[in-house]
PDB file of N, CA and C in Angstrom:
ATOM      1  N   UNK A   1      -3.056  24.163  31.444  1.00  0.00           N
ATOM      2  CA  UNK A   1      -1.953  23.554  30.754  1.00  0.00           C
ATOM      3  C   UNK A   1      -2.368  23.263  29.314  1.00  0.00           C
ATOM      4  N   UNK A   2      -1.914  23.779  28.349  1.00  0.00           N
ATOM      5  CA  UNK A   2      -1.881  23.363  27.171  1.00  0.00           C
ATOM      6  C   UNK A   2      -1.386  22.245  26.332  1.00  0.00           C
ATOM      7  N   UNK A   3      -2.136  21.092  25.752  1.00  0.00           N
ATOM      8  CA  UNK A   3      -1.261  20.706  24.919  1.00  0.00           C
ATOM      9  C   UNK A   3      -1.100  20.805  23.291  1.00  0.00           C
ATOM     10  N   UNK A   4      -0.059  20.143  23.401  1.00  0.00           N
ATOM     11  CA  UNK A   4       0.527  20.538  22.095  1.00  0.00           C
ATOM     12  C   UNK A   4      -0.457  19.652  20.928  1.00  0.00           C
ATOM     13  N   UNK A   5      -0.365  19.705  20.166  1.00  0.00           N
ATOM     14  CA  UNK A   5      -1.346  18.910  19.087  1.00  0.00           C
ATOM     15  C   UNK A   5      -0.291  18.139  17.914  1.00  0.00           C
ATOM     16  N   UNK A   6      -0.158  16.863  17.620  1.00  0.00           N
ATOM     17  CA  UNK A   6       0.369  16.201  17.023  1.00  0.00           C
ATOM     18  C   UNK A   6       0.346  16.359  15.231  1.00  0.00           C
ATOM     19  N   UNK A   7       0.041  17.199  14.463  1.00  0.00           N
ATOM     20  CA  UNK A   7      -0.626  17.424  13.417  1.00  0.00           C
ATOM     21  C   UNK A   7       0.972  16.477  12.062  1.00  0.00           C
ATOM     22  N   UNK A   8       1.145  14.870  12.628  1.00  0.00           N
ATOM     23  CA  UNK A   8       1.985  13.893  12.183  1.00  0.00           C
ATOM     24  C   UNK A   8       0.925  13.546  10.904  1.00  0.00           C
ATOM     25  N   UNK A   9       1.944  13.411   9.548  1.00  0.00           N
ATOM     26  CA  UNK A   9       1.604  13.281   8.229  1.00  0.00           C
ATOM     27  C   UNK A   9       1.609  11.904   8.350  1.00  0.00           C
ATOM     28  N   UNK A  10       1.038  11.162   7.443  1.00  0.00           N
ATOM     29  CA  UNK A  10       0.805   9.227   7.240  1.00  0.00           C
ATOM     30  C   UNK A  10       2.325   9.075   6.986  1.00  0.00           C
ATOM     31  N   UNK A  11       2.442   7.952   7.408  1.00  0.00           N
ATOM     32  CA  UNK A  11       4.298   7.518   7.156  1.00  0.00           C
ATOM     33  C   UNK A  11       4.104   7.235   5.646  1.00  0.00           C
ATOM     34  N   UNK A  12       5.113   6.592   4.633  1.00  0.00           N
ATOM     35  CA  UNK A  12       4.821   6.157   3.613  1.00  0.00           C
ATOM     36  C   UNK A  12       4.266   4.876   3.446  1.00  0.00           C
ATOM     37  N   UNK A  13       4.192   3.928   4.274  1.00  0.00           N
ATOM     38  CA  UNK A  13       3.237   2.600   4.791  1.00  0.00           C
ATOM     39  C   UNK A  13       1.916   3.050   4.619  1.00  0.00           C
ATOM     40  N   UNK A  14       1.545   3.931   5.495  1.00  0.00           N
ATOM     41  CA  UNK A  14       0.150   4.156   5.243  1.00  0.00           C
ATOM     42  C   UNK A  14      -0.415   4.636   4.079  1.00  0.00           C
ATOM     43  N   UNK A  15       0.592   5.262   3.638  1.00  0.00           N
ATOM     44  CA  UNK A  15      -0.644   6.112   2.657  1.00  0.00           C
ATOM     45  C   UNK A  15      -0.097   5.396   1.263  1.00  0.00           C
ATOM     46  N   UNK A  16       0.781   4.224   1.321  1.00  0.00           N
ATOM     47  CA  UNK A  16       1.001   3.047   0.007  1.00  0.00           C
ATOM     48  C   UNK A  16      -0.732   2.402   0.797  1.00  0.00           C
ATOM     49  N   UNK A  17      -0.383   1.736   2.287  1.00  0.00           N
ATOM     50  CA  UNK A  17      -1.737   0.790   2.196  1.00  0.00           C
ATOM     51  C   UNK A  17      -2.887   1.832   2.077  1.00  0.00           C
ATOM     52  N   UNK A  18      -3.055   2.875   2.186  1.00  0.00           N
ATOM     53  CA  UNK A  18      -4.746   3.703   1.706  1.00  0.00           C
ATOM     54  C   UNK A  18      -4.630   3.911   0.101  1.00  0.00           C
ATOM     55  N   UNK A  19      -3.929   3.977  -0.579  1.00  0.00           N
ATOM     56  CA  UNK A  19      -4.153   3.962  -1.384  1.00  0.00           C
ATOM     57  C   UNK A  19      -4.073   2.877  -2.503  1.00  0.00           C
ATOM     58  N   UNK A  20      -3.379   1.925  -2.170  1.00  0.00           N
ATOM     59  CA  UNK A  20      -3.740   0.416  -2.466  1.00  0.00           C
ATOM     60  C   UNK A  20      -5.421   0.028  -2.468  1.00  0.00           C
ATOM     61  N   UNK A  21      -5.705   0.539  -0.872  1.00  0.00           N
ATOM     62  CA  UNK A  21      -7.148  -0.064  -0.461  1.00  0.00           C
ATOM     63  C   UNK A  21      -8.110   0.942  -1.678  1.00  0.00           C
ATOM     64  N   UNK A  22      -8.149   2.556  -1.688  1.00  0.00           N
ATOM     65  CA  UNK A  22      -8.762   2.980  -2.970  1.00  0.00           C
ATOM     66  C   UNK A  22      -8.640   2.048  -4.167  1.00  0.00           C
ATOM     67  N   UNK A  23      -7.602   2.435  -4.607  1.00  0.00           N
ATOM     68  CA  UNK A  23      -7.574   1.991  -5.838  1.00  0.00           C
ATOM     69  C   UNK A  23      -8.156   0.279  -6.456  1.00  0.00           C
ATOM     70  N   UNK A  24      -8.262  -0.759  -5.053  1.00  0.00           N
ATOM     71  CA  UNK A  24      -9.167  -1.396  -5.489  1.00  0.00           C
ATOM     72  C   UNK A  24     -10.338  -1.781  -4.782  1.00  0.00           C
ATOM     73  N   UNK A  25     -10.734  -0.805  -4.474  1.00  0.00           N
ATOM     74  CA  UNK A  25     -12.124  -0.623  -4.078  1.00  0.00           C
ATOM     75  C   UNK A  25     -12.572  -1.806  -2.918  1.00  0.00           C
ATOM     76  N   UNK A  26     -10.973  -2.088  -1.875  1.00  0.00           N
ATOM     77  CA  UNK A  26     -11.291  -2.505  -0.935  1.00  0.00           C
ATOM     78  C   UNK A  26     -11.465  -3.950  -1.204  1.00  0.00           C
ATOM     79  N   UNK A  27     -10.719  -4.440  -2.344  1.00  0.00           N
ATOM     80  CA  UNK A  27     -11.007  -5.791  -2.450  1.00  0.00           C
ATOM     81  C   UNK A  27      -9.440  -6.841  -2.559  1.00  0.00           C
ATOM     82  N   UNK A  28      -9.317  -6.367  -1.936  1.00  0.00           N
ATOM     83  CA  UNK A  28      -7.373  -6.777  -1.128  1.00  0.00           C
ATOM     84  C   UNK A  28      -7.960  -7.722   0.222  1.00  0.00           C
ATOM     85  N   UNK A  29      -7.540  -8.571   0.497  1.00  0.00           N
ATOM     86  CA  UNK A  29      -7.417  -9.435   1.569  1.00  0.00           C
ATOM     87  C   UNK A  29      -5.607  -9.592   2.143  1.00  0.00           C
ATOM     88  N   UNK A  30      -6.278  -9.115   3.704  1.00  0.00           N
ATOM     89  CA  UNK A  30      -4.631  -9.658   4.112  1.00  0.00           C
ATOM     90  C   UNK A  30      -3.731  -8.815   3.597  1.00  0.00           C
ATOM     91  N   UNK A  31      -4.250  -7.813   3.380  1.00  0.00           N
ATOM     92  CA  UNK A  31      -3.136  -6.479   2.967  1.00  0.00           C
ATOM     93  C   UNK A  31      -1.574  -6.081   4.014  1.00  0.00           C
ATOM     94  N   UNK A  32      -0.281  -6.111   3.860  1.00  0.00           N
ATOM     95  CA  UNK A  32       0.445  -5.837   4.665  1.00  0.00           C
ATOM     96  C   UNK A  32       1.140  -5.396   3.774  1.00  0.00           C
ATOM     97  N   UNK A  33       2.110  -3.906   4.574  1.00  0.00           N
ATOM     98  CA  UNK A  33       2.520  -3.215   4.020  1.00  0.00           C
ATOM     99  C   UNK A  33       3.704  -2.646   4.618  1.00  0.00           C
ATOM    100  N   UNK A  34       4.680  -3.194   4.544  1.00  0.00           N
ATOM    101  CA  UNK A  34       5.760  -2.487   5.521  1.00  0.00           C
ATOM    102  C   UNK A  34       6.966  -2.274   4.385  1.00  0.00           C
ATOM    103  N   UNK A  35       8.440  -1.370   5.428  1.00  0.00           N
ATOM    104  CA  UNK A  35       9.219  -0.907   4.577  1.00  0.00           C
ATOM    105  C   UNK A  35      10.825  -1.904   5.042  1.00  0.00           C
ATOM    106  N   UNK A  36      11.220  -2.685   4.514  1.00  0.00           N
ATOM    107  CA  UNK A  36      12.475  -3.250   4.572  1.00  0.00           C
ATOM    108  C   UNK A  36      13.727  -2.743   3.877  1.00  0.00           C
ATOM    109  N   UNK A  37      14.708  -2.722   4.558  1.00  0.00           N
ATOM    110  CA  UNK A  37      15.610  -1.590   3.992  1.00  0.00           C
ATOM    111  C   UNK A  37      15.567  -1.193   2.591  1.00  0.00           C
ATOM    112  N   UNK A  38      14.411   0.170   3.110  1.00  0.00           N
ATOM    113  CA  UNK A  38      14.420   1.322   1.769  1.00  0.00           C
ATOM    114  C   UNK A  38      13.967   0.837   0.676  1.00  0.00           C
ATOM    115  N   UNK A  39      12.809  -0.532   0.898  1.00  0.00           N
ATOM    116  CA  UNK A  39      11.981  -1.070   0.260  1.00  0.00           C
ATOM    117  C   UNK A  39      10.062  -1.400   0.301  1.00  0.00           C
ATOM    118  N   UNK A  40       9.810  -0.714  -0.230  1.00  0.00           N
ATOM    119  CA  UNK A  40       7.886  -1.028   0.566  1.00  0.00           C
ATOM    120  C   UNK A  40       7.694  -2.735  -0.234  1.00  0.00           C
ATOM    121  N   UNK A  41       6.889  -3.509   0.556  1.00  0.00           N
ATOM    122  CA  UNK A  41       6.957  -4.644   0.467  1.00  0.00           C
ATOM    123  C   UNK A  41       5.099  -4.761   0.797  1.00  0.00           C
ATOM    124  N   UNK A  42       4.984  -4.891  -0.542  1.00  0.00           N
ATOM    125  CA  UNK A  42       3.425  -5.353  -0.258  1.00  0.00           C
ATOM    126  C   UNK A  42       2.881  -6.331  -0.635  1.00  0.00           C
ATOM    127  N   UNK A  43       1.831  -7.242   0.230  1.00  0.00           N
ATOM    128  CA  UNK A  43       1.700  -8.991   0.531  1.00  0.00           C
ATOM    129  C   UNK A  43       0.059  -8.232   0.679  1.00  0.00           C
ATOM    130  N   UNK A  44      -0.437  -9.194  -0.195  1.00  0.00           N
ATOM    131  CA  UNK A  44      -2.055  -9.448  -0.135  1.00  0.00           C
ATOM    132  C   UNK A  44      -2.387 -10.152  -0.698  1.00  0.00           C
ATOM    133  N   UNK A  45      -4.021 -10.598  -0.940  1.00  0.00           N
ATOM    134  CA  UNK A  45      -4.575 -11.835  -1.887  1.00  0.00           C
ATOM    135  C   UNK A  45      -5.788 -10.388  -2.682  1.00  0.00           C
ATOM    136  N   UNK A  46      -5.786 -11.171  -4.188  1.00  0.00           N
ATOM    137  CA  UNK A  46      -6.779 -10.276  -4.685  1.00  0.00           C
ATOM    138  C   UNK A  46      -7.558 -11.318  -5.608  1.00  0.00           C
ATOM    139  N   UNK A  47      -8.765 -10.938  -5.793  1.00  0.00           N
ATOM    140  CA  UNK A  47      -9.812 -12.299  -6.613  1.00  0.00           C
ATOM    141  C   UNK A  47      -9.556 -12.071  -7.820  1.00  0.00           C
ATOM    142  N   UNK A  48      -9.092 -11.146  -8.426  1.00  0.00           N
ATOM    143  CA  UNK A  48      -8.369 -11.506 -10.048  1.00  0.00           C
ATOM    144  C   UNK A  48      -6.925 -10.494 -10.602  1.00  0.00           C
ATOM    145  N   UNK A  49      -6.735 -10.809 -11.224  1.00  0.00           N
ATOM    146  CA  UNK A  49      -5.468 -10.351 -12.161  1.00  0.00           C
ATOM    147  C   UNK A  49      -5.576  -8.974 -12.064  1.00  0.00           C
ATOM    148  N   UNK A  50      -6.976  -8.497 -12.607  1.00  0.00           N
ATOM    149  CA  UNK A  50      -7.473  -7.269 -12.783  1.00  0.00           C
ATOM    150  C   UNK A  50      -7.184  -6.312 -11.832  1.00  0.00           C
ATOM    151  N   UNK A  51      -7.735  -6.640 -10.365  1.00  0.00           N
ATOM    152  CA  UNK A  51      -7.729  -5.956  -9.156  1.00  0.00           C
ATOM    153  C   UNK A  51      -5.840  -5.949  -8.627  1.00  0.00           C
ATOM    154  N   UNK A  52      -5.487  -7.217  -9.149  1.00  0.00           N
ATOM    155  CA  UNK A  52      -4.038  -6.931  -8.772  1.00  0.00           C
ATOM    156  C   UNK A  52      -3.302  -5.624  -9.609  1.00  0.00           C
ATOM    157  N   UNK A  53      -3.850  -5.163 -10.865  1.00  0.00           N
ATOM    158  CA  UNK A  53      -3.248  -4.448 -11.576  1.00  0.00           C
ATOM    159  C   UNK A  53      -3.485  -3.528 -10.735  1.00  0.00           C
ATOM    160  N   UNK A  54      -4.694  -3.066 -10.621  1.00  0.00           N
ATOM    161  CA  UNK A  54      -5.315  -1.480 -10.243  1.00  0.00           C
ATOM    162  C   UNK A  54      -4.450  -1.525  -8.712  1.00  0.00           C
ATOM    163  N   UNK A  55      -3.880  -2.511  -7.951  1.00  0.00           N
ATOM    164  CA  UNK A  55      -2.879  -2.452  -6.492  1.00  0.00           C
ATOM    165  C   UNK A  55      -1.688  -1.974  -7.479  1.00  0.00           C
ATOM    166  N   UNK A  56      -1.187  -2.541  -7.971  1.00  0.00           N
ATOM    167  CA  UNK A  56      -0.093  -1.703  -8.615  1.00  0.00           C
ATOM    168  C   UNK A  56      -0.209  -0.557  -8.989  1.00  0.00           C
ATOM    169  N   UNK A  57      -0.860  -0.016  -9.597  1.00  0.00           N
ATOM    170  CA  UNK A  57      -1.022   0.752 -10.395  1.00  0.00           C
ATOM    171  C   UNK A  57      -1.414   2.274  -8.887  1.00  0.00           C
ATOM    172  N   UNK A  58      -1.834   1.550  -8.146  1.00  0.00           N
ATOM    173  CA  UNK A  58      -2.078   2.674  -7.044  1.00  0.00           C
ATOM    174  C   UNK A  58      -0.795   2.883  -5.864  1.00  0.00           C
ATOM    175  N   UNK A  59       0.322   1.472  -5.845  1.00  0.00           N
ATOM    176  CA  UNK A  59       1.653   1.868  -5.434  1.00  0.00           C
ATOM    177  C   UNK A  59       2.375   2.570  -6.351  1.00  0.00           C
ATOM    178  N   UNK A  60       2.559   2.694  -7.819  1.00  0.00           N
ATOM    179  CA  UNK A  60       3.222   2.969  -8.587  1.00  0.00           C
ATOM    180  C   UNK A  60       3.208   4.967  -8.600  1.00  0.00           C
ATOM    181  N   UNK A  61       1.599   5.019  -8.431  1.00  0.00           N
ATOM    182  CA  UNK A  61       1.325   6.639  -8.164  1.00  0.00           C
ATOM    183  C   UNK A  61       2.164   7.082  -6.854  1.00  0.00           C
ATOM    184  N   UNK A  62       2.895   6.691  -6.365  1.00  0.00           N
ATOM    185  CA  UNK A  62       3.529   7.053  -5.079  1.00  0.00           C
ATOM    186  C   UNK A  62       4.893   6.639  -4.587  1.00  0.00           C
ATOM    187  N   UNK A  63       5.465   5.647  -5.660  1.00  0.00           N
ATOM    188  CA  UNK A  63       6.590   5.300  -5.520  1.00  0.00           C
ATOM    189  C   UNK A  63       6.448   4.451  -7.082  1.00  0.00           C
ATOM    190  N   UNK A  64       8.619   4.781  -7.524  1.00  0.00           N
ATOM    191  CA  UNK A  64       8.927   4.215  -8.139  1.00  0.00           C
ATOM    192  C   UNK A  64       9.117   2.548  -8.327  1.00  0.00           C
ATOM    193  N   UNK A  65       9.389   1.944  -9.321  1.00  0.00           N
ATOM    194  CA  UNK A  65       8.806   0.462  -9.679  1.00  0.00           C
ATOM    195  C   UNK A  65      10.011  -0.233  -8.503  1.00  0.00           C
ATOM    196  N   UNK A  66      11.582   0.277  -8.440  1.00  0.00           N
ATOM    197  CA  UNK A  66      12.320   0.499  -7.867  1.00  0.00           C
ATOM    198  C   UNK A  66      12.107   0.318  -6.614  1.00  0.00           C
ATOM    199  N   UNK A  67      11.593   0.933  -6.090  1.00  0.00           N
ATOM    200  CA  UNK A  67      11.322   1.113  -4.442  1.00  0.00           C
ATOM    201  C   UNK A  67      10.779   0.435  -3.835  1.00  0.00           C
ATOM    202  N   UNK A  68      10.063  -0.369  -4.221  1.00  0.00           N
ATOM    203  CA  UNK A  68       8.610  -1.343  -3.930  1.00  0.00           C
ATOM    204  C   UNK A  68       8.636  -2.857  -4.496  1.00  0.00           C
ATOM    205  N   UNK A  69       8.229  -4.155  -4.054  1.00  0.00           N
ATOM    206  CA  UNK A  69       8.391  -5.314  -3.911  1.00  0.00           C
ATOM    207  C   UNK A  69       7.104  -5.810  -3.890  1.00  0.00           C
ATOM    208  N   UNK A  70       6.631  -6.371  -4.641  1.00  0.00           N
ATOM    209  CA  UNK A  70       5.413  -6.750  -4.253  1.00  0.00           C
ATOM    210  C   UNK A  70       4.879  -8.339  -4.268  1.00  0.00           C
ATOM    211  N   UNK A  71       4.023  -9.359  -3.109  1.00  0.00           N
ATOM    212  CA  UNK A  71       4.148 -10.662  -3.182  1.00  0.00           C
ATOM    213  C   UNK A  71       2.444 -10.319  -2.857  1.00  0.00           C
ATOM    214  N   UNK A  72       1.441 -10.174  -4.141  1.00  0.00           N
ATOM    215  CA  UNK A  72       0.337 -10.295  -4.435  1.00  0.00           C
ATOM    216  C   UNK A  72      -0.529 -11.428  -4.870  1.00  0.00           C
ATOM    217  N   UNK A  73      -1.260 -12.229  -4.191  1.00  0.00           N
ATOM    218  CA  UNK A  73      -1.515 -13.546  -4.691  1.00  0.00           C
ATOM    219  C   UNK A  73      -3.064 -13.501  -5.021  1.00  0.00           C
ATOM    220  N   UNK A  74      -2.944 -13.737  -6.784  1.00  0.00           N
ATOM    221  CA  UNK A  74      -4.707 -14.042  -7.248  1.00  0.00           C
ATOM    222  C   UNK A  74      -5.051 -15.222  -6.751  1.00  0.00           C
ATOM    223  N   UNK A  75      -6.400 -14.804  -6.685  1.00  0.00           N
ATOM    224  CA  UNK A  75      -6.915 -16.390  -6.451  1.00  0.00           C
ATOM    225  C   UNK A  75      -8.176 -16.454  -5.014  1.00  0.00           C
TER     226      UNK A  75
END
């Protein structure tokens, strides 16, 4: 019996949170990332201003400013 092989692409959740997590080098706490009507909504803590940019800046490569919501807390 053969099976079939699932060869399923990252939803757009995932590959906003992998590339969030690149872009700052894994220094996101409490990262969540989900989509509310036809909105990505991303909630984390980051230790400065800086690292919050480079999270933007790595949703922005993948979706418009538009599309995306973000409740990022320095500190």
């Amino acid at each position: 019996m053969l099976l079939e092989s699932t060869n399923s692409e990252p939803t757009l959740t995932e590959q906003v949170e992998s590339r969030i997590r690149q872009s700052t080098y894994g220094r996101i706490r409490n990262l969540s990332v989900e989509e509310v009507q036809g909105r990505v909504v991303v909630c984390g803590q980051v230790p400065s201003h800086h690292t919050r940019q480079l999270a933007l800046q790595g949703v922005l490569e993948l979706l418009s400013g538009d599309r995306f919501h973000e409740k990022i807390v320095v500190g």
